[in-house]
Structure formats: structure tokens, C-alpha cells
PDB file of N, CA and C in Angstrom:
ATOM      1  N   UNK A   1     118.090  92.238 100.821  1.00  0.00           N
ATOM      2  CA  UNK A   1     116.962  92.919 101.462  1.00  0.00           C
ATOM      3  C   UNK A   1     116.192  93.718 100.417  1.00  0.00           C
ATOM      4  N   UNK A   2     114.824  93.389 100.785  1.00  0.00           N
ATOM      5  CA  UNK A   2     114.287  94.898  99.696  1.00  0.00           C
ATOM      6  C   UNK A   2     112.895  95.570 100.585  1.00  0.00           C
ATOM      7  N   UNK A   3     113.274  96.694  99.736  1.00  0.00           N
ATOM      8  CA  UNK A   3     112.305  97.946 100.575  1.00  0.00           C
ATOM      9  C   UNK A   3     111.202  97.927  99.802  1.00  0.00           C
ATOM     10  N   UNK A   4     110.001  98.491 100.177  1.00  0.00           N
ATOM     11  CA  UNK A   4     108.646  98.849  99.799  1.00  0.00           C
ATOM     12  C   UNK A   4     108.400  99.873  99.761  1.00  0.00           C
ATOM     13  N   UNK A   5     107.943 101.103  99.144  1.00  0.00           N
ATOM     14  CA  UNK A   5     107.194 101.603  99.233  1.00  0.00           C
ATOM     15  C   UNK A   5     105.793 102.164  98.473  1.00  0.00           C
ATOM     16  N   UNK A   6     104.911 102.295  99.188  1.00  0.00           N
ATOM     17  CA  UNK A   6     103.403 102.061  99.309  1.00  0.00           C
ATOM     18  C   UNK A   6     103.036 103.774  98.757  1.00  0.00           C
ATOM     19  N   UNK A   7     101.981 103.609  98.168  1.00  0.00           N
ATOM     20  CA  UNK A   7     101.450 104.969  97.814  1.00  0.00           C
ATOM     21  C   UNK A   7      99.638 104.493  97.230  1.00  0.00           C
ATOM     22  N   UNK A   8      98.845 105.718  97.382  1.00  0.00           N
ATOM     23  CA  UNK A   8      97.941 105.570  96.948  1.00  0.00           C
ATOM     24  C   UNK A   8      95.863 105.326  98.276  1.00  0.00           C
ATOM     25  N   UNK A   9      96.587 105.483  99.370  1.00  0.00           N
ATOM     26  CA  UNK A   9      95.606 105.328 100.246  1.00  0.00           C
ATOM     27  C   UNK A   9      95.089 106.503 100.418  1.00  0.00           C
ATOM     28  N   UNK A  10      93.982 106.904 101.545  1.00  0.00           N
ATOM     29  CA  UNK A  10      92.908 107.766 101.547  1.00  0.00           C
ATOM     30  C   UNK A  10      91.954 107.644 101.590  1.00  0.00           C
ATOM     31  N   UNK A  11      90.918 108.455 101.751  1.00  0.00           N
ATOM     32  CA  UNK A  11      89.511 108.524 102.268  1.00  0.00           C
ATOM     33  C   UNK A  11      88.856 108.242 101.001  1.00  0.00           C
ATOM     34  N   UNK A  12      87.775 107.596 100.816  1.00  0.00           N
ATOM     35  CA  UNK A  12      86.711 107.657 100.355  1.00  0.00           C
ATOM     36  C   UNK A  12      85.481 107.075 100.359  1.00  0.00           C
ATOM     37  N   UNK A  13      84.697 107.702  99.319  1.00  0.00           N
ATOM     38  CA  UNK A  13      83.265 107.711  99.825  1.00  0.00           C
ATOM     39  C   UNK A  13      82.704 105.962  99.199  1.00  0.00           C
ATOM     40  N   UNK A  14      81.898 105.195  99.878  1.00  0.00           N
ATOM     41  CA  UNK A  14      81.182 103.825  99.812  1.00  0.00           C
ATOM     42  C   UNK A  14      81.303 103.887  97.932  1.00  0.00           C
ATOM     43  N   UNK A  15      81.627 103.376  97.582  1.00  0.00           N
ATOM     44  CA  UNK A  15      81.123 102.964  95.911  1.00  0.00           C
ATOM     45  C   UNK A  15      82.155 103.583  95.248  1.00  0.00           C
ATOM     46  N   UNK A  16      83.326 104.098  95.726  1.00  0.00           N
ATOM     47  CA  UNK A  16      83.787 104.501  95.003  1.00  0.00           C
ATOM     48  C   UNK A  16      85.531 103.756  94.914  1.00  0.00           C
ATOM     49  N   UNK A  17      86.441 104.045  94.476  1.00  0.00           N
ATOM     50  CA  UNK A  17      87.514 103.551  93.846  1.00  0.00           C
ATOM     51  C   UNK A  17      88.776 104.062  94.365  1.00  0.00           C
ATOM     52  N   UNK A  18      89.489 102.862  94.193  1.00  0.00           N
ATOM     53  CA  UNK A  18      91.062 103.643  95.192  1.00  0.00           C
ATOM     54  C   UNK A  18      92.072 102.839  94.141  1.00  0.00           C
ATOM     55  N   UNK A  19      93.566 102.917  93.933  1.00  0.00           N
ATOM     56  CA  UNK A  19      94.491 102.559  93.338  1.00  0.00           C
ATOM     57  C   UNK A  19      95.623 102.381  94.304  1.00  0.00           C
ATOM     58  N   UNK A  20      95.847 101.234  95.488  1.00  0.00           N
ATOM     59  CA  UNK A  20      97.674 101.058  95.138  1.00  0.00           C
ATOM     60  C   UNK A  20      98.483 100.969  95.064  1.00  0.00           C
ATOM     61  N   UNK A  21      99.934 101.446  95.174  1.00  0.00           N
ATOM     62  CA  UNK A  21     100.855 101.029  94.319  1.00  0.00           C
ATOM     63  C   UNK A  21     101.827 100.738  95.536  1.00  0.00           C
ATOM     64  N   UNK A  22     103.038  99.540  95.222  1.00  0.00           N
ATOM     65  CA  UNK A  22     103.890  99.337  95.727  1.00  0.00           C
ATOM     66  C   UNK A  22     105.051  99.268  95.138  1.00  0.00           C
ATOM     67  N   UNK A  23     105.963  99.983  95.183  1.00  0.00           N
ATOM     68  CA  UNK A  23     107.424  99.914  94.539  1.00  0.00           C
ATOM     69  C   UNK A  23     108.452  99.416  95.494  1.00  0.00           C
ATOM     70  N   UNK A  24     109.187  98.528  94.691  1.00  0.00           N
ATOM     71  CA  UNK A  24     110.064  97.870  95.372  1.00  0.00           C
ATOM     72  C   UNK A  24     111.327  98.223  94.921  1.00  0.00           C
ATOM     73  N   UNK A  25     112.883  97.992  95.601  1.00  0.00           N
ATOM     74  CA  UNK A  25     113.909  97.878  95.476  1.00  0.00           C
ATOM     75  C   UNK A  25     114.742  97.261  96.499  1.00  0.00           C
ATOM     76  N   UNK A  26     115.990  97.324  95.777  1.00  0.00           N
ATOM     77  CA  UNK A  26     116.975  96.181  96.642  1.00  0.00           C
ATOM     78  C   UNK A  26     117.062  94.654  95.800  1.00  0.00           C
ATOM     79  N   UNK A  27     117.235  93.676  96.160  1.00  0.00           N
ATOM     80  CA  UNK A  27     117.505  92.587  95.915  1.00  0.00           C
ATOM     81  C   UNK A  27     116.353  91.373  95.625  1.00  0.00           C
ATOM     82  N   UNK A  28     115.833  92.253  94.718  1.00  0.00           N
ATOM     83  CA  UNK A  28     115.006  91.417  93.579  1.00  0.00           C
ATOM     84  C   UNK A  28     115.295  90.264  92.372  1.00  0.00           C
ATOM     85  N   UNK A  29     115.156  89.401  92.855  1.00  0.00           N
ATOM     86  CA  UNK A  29     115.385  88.285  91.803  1.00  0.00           C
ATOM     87  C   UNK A  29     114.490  87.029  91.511  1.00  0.00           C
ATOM     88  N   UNK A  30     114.290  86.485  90.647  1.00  0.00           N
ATOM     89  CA  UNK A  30     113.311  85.573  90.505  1.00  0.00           C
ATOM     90  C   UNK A  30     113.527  84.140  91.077  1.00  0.00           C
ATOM     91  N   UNK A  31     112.588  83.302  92.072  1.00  0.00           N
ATOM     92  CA  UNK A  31     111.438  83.373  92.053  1.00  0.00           C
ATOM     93  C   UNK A  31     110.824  84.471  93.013  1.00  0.00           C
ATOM     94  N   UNK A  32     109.226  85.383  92.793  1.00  0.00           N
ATOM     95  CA  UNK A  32     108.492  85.674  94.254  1.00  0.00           C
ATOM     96  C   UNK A  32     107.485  86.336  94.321  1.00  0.00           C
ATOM     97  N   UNK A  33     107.060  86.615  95.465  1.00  0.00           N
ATOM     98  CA  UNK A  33     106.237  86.782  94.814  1.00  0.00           C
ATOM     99  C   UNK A  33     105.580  88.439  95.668  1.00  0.00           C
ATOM    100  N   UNK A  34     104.833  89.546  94.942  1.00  0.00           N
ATOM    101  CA  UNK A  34     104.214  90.724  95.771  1.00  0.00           C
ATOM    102  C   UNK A  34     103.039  90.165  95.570  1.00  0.00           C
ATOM    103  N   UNK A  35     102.477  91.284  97.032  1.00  0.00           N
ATOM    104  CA  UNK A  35     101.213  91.641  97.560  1.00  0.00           C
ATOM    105  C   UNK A  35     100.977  92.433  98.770  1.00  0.00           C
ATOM    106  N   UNK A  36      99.448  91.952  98.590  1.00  0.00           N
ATOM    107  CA  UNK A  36      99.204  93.170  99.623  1.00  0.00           C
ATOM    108  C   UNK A  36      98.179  92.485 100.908  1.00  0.00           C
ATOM    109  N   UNK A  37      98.160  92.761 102.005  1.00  0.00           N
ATOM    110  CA  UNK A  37      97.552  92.529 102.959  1.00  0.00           C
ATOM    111  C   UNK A  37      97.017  93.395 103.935  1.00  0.00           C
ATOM    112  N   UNK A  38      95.727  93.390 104.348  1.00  0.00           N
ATOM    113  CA  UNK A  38      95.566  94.748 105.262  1.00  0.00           C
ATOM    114  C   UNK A  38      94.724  94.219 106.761  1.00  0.00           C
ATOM    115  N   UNK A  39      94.695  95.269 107.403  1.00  0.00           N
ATOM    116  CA  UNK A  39      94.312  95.056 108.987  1.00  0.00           C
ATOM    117  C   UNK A  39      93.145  96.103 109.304  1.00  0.00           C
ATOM    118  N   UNK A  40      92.374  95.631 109.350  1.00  0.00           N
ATOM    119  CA  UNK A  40      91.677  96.687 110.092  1.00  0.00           C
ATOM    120  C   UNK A  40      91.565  96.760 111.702  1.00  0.00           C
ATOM    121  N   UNK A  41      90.975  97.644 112.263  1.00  0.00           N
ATOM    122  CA  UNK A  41      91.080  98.237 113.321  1.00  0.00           C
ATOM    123  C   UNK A  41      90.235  96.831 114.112  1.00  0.00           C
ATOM    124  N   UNK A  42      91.370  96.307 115.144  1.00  0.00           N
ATOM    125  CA  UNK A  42      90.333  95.030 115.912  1.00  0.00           C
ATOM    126  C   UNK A  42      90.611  94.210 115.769  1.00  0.00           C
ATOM    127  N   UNK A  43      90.985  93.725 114.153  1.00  0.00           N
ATOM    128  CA  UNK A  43      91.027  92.868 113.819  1.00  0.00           C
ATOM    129  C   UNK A  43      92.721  92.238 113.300  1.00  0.00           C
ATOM    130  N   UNK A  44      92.528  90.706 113.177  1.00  0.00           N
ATOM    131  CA  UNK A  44      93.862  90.585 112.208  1.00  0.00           C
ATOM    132  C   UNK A  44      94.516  90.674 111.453  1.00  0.00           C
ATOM    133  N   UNK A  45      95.514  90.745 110.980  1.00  0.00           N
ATOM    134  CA  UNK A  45      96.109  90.929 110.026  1.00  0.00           C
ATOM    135  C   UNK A  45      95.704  90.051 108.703  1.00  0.00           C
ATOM    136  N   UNK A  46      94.958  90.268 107.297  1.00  0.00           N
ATOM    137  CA  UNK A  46      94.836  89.109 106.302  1.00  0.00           C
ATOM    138  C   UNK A  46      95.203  89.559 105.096  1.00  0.00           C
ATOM    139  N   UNK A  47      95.428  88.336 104.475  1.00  0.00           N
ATOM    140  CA  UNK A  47      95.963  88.457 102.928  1.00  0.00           C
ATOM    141  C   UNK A  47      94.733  89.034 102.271  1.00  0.00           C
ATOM    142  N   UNK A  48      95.457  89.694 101.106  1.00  0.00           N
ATOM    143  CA  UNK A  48      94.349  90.211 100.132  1.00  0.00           C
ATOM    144  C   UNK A  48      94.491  89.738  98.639  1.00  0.00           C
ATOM    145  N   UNK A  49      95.676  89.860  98.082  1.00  0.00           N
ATOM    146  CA  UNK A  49      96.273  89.519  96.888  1.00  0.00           C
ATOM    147  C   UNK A  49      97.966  89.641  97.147  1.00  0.00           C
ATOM    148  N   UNK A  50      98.094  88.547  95.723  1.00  0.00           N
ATOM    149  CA  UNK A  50      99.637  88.655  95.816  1.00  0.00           C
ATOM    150  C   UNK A  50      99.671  88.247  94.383  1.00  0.00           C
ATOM    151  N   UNK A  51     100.650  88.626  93.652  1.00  0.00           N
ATOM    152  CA  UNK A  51     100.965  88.114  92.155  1.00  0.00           C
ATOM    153  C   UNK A  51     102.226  88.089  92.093  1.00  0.00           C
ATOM    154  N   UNK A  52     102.854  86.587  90.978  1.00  0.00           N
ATOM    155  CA  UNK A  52     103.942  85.926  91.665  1.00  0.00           C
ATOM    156  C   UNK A  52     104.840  86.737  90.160  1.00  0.00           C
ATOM    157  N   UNK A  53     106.301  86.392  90.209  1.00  0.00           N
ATOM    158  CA  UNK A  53     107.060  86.887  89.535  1.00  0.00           C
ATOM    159  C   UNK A  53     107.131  86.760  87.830  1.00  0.00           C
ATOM    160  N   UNK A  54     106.195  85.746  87.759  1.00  0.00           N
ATOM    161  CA  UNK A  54     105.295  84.962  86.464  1.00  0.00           C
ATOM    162  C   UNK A  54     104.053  85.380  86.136  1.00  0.00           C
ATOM    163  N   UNK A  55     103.611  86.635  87.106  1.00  0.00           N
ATOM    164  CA  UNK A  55     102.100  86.927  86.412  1.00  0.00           C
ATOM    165  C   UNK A  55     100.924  85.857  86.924  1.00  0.00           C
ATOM    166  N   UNK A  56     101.103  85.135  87.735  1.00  0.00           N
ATOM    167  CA  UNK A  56     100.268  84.465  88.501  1.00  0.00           C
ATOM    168  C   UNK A  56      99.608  85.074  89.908  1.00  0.00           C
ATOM    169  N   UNK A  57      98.236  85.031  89.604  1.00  0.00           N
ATOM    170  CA  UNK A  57      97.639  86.204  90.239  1.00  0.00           C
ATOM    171  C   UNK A  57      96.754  85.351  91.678  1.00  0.00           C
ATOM    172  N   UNK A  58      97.120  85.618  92.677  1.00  0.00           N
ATOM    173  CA  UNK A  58      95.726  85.288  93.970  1.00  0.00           C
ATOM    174  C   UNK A  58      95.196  86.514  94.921  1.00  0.00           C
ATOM    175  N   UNK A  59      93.892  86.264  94.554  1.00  0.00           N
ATOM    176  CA  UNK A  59      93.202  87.072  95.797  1.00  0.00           C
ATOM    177  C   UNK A  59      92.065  86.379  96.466  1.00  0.00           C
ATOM    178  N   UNK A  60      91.964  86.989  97.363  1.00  0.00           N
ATOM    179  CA  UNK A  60      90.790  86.438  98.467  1.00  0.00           C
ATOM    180  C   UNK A  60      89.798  86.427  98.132  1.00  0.00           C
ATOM    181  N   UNK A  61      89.190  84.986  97.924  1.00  0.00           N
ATOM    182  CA  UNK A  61      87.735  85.408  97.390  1.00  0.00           C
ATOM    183  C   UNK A  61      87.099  86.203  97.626  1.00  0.00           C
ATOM    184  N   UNK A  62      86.372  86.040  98.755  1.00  0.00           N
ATOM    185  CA  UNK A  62      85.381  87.515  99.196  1.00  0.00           C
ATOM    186  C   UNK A  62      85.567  88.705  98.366  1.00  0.00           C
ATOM    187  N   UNK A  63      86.923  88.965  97.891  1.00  0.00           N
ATOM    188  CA  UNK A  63      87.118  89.928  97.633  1.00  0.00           C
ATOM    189  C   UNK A  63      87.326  90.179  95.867  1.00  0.00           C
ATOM    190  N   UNK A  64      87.398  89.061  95.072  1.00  0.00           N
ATOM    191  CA  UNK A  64      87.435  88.967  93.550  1.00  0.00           C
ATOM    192  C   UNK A  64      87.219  89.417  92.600  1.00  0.00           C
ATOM    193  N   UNK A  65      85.702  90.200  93.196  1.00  0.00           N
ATOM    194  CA  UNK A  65      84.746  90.829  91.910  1.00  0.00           C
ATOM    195  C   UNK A  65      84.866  92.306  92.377  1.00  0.00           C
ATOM    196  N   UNK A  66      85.890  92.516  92.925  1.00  0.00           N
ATOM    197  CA  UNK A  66      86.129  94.238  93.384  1.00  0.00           C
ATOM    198  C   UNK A  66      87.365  94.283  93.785  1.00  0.00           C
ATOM    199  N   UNK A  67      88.504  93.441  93.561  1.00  0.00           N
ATOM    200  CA  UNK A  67      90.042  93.961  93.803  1.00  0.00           C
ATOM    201  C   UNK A  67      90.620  93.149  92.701  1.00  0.00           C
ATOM    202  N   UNK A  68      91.669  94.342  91.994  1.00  0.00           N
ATOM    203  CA  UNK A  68      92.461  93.436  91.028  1.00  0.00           C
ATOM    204  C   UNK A  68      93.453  93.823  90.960  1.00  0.00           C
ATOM    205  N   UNK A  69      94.589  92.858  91.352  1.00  0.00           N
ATOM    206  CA  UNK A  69      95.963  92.985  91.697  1.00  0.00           C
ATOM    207  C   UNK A  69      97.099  92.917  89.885  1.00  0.00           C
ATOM    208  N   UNK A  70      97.826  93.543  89.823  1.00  0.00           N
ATOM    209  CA  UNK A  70      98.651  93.654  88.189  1.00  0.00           C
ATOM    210  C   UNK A  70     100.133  94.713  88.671  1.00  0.00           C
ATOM    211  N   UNK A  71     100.957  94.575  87.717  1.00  0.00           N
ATOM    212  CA  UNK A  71     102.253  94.848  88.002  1.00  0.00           C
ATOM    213  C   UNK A  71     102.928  95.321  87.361  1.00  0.00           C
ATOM    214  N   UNK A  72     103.478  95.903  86.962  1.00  0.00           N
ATOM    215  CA  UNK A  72     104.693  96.654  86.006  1.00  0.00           C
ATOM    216  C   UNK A  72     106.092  96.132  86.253  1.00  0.00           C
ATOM    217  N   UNK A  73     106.396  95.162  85.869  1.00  0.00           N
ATOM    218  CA  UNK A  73     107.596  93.993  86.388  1.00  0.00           C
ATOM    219  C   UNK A  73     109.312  95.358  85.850  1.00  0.00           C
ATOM    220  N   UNK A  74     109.031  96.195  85.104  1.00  0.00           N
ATOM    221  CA  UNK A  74     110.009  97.252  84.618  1.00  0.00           C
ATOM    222  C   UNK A  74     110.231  97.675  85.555  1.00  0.00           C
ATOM    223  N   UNK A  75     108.994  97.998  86.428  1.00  0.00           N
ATOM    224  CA  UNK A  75     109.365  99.337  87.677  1.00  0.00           C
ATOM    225  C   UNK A  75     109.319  98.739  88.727  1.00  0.00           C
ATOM    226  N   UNK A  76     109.309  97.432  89.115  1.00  0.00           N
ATOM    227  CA  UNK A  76     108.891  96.060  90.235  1.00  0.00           C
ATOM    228  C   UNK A  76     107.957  97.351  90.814  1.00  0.00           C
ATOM    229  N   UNK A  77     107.071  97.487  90.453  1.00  0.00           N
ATOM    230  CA  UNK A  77     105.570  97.723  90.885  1.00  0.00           C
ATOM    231  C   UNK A  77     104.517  96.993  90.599  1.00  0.00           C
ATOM    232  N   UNK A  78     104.048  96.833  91.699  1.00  0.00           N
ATOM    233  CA  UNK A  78     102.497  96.228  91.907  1.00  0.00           C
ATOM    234  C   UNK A  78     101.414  97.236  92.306  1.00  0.00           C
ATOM    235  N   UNK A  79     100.631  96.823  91.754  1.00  0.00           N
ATOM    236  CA  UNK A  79      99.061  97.842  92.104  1.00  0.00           C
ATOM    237  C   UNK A  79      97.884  97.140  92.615  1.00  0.00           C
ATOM    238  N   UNK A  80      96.908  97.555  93.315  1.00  0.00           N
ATOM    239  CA  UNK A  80      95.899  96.998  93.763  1.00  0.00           C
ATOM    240  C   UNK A  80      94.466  97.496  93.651  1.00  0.00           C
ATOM    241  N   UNK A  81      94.056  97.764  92.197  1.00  0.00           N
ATOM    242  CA  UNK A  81      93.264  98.345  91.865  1.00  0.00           C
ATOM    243  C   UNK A  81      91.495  97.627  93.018  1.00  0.00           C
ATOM    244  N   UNK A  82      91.028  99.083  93.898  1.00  0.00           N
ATOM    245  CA  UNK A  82      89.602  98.239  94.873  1.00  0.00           C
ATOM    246  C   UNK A  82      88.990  99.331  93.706  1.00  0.00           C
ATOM    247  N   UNK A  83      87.592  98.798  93.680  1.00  0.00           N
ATOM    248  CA  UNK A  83      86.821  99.137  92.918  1.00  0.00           C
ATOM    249  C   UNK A  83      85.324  99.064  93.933  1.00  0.00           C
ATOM    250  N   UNK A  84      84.215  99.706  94.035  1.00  0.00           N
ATOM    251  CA  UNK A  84      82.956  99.234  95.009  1.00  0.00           C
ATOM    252  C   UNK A  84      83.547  99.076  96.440  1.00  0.00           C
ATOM    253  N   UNK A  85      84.084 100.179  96.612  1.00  0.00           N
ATOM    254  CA  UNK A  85      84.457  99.758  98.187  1.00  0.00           C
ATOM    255  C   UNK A  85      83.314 100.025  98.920  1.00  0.00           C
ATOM    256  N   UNK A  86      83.727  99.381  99.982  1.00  0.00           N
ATOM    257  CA  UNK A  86      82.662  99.204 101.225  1.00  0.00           C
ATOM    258  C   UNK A  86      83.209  99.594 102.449  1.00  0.00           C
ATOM    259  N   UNK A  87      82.335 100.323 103.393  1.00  0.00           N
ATOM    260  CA  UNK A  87      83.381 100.306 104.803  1.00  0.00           C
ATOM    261  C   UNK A  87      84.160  99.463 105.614  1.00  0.00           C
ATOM    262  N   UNK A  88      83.675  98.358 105.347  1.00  0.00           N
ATOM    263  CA  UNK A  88      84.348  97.147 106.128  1.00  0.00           C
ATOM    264  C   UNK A  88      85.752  97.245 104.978  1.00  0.00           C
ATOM    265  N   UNK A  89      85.948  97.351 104.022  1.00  0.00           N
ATOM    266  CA  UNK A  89      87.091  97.027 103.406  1.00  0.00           C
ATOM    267  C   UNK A  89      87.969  98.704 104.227  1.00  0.00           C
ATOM    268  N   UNK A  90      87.856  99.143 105.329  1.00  0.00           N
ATOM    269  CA  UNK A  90      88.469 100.303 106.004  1.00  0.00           C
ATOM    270  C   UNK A  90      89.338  99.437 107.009  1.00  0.00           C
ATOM    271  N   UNK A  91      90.973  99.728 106.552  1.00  0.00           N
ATOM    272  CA  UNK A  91      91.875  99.496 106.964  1.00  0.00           C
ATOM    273  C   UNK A  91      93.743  99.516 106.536  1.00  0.00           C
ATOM    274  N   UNK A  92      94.546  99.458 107.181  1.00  0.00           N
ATOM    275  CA  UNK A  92      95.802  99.812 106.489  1.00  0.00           C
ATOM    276  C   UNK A  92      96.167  98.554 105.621  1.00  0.00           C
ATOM    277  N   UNK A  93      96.435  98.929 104.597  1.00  0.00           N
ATOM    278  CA  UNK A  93      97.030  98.104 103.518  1.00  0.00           C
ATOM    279  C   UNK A  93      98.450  97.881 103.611  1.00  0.00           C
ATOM    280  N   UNK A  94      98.969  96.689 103.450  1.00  0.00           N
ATOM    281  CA  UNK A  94     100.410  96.441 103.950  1.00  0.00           C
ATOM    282  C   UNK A  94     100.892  95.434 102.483  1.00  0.00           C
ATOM    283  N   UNK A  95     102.345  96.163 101.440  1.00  0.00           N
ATOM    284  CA  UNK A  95     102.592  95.877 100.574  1.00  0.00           C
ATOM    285  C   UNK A  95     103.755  94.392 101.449  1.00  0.00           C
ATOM    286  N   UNK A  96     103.526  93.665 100.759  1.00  0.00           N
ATOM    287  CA  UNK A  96     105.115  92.272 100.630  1.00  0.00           C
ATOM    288  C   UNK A  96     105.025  91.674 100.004  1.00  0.00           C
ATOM    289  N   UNK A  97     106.656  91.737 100.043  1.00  0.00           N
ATOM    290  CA  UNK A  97     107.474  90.879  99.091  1.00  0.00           C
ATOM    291  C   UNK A  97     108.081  88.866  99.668  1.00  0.00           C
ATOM    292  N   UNK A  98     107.431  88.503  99.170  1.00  0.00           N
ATOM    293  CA  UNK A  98     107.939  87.119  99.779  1.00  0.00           C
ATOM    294  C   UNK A  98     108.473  85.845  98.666  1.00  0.00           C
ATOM    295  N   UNK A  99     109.705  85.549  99.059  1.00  0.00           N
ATOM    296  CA  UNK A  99     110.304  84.453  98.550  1.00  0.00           C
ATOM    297  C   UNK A  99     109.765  83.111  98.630  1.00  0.00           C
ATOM    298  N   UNK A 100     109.423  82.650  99.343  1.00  0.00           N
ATOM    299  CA  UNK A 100     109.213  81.223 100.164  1.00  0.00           C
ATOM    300  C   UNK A 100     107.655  81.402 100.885  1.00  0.00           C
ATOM    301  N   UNK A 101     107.476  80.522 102.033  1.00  0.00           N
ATOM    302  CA  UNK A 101     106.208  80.657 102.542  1.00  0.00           C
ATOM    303  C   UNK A 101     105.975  81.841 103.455  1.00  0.00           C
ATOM    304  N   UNK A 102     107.446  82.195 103.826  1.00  0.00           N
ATOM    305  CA  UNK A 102     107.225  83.641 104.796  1.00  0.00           C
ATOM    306  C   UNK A 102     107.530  84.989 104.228  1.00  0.00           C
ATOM    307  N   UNK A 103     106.700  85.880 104.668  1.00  0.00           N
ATOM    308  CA  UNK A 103     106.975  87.185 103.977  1.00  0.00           C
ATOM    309  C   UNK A 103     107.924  87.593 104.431  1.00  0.00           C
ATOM    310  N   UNK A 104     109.230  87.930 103.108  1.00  0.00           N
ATOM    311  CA  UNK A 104     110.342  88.738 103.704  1.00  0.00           C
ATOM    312  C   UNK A 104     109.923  89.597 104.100  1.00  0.00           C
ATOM    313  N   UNK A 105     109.432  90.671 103.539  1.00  0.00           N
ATOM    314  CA  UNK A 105     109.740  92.664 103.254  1.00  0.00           C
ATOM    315  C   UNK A 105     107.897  92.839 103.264  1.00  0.00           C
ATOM    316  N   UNK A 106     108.058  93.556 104.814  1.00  0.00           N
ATOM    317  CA  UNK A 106     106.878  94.584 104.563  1.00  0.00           C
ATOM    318  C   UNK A 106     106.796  96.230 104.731  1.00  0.00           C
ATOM    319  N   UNK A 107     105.708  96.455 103.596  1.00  0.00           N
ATOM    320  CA  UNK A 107     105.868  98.229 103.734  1.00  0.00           C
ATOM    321  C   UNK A 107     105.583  98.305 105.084  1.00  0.00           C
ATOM    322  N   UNK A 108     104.992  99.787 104.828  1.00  0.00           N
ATOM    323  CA  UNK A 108     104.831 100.483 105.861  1.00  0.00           C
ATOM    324  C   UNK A 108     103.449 100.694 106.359  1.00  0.00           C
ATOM    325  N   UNK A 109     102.982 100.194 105.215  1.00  0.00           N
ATOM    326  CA  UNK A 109     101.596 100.348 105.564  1.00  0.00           C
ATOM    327  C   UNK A 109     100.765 101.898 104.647  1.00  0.00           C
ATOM    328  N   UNK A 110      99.481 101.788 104.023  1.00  0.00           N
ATOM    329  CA  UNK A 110      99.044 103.192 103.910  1.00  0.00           C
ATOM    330  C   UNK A 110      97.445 102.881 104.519  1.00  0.00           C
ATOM    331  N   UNK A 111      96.616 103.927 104.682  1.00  0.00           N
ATOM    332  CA  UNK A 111      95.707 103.882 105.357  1.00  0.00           C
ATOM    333  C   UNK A 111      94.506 104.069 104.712  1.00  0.00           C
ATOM    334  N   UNK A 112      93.436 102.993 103.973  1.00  0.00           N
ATOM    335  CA  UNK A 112      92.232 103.407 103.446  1.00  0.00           C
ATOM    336  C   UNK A 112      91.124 102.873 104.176  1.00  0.00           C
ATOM    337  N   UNK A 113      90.136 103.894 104.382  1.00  0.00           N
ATOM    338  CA  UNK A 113      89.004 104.521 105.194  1.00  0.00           C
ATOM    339  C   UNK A 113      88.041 104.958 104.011  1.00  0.00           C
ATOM    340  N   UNK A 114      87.049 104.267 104.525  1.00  0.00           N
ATOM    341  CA  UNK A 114      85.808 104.504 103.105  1.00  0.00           C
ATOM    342  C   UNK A 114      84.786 104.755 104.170  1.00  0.00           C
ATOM    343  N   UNK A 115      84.332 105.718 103.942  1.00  0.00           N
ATOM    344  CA  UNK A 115      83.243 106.557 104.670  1.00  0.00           C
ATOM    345  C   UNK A 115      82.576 107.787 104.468  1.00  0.00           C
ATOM    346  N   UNK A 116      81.324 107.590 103.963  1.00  0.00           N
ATOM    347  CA  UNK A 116      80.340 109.110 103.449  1.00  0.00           C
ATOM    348  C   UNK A 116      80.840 110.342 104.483  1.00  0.00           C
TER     349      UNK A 116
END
């Protein structure tokens, strides 16, 4: 089993920048892969990025030229650097860890809200 935890959500203002981070522990071993996925209010649950245990990186298009997912494989941390946020990108961010096609391990969720 492994745990998540999430840090780094909060308010901010349209254009501006958020960081983040997911630390993992427990029963980490190679192959797999983190990321992050978020929900906003209404809506479904969707992928955002995930980067695999090799440094192989995916994110959602839409989202490419303003989220960049990277990792500190020492501290099994992942980060999710948003950059130009927008209000629509207002919603809880949800860190996992997945082996296979299904996500084992999800955080808990943290909550970013971009709004003047």
C-alpha cells in the first residue's frame, strides 16, 4: 500500500502561479507511475499529468503550455508546477500513484481556487 500526501493548494489571483507537491510512502517499487488529477465543482473527475518511474512525462493537452509535472525520485515526490492560471482551472487536485491501468493510491485531495 502507499500513502500520499498532497501539499501546496490555495487561493489565487487569475495569472498567477501555484506549486504541488505529492509525497509518497509505503510500498514503492518500480514499475509506476504518479500524478495528479482534479475535479472541479459539477464536474468529473480528469487526469491532468502523471510521470512514470522513468521520467516519462504526460499531461493533458489543453493544459501543456501552463502545467509542468517533475519529481524528486530521492523523496518519491512529485510536483505540479500551474503557471497562468485561470478560473476554470478552480478545483481539488487529487495526487496517484498507479501501477497498471488502475489507480492504486489516492491523496486526499488539496483545494485550488483562482479568483481576483
Amino acid at each position: 500500500q502507499v500513502q500520499l500526501v498532497e501539499s501546496g493548494g490555495g487561493l489565487v489571483q487569475p495569472g498567477g502561479s501555484l506549486r504541488l507537491s505529492c509525497a509518497a510512502s509505503g510500498s514503492i517499487f518500480r514499475p509506476y507511475n504518479m500524478g495528479w488529477y482534479r475535479q472541479a465543482p459539477g464536474k468529473q473527475r480528469e487526469f491532468v499529468a502523471t510521470i512514470s518511474s522513468g521520467a516519462t512525462t504526460s499531461v493533458k493537452a489543453s493544459l501543456k503550455d501552463r502545467f509542468t509535472i517533475s519529481r524528486d525520485a530521492a523523496k518519491n515526490t512529485v510536483y505540479l508546477q500551474m503557471n497562468s492560471l485561470k478560473p476554470e482551472d478552480t478545483a481539488v487536485y487529487y495526487c496517484i500513484f498507479q501501477r497498471g491501468l488502475e489507480v492504486d493510491s489516492w491523496g486526499q485531495g488539496t483545494q485550488v481556487t483562482v479568483s481576483s
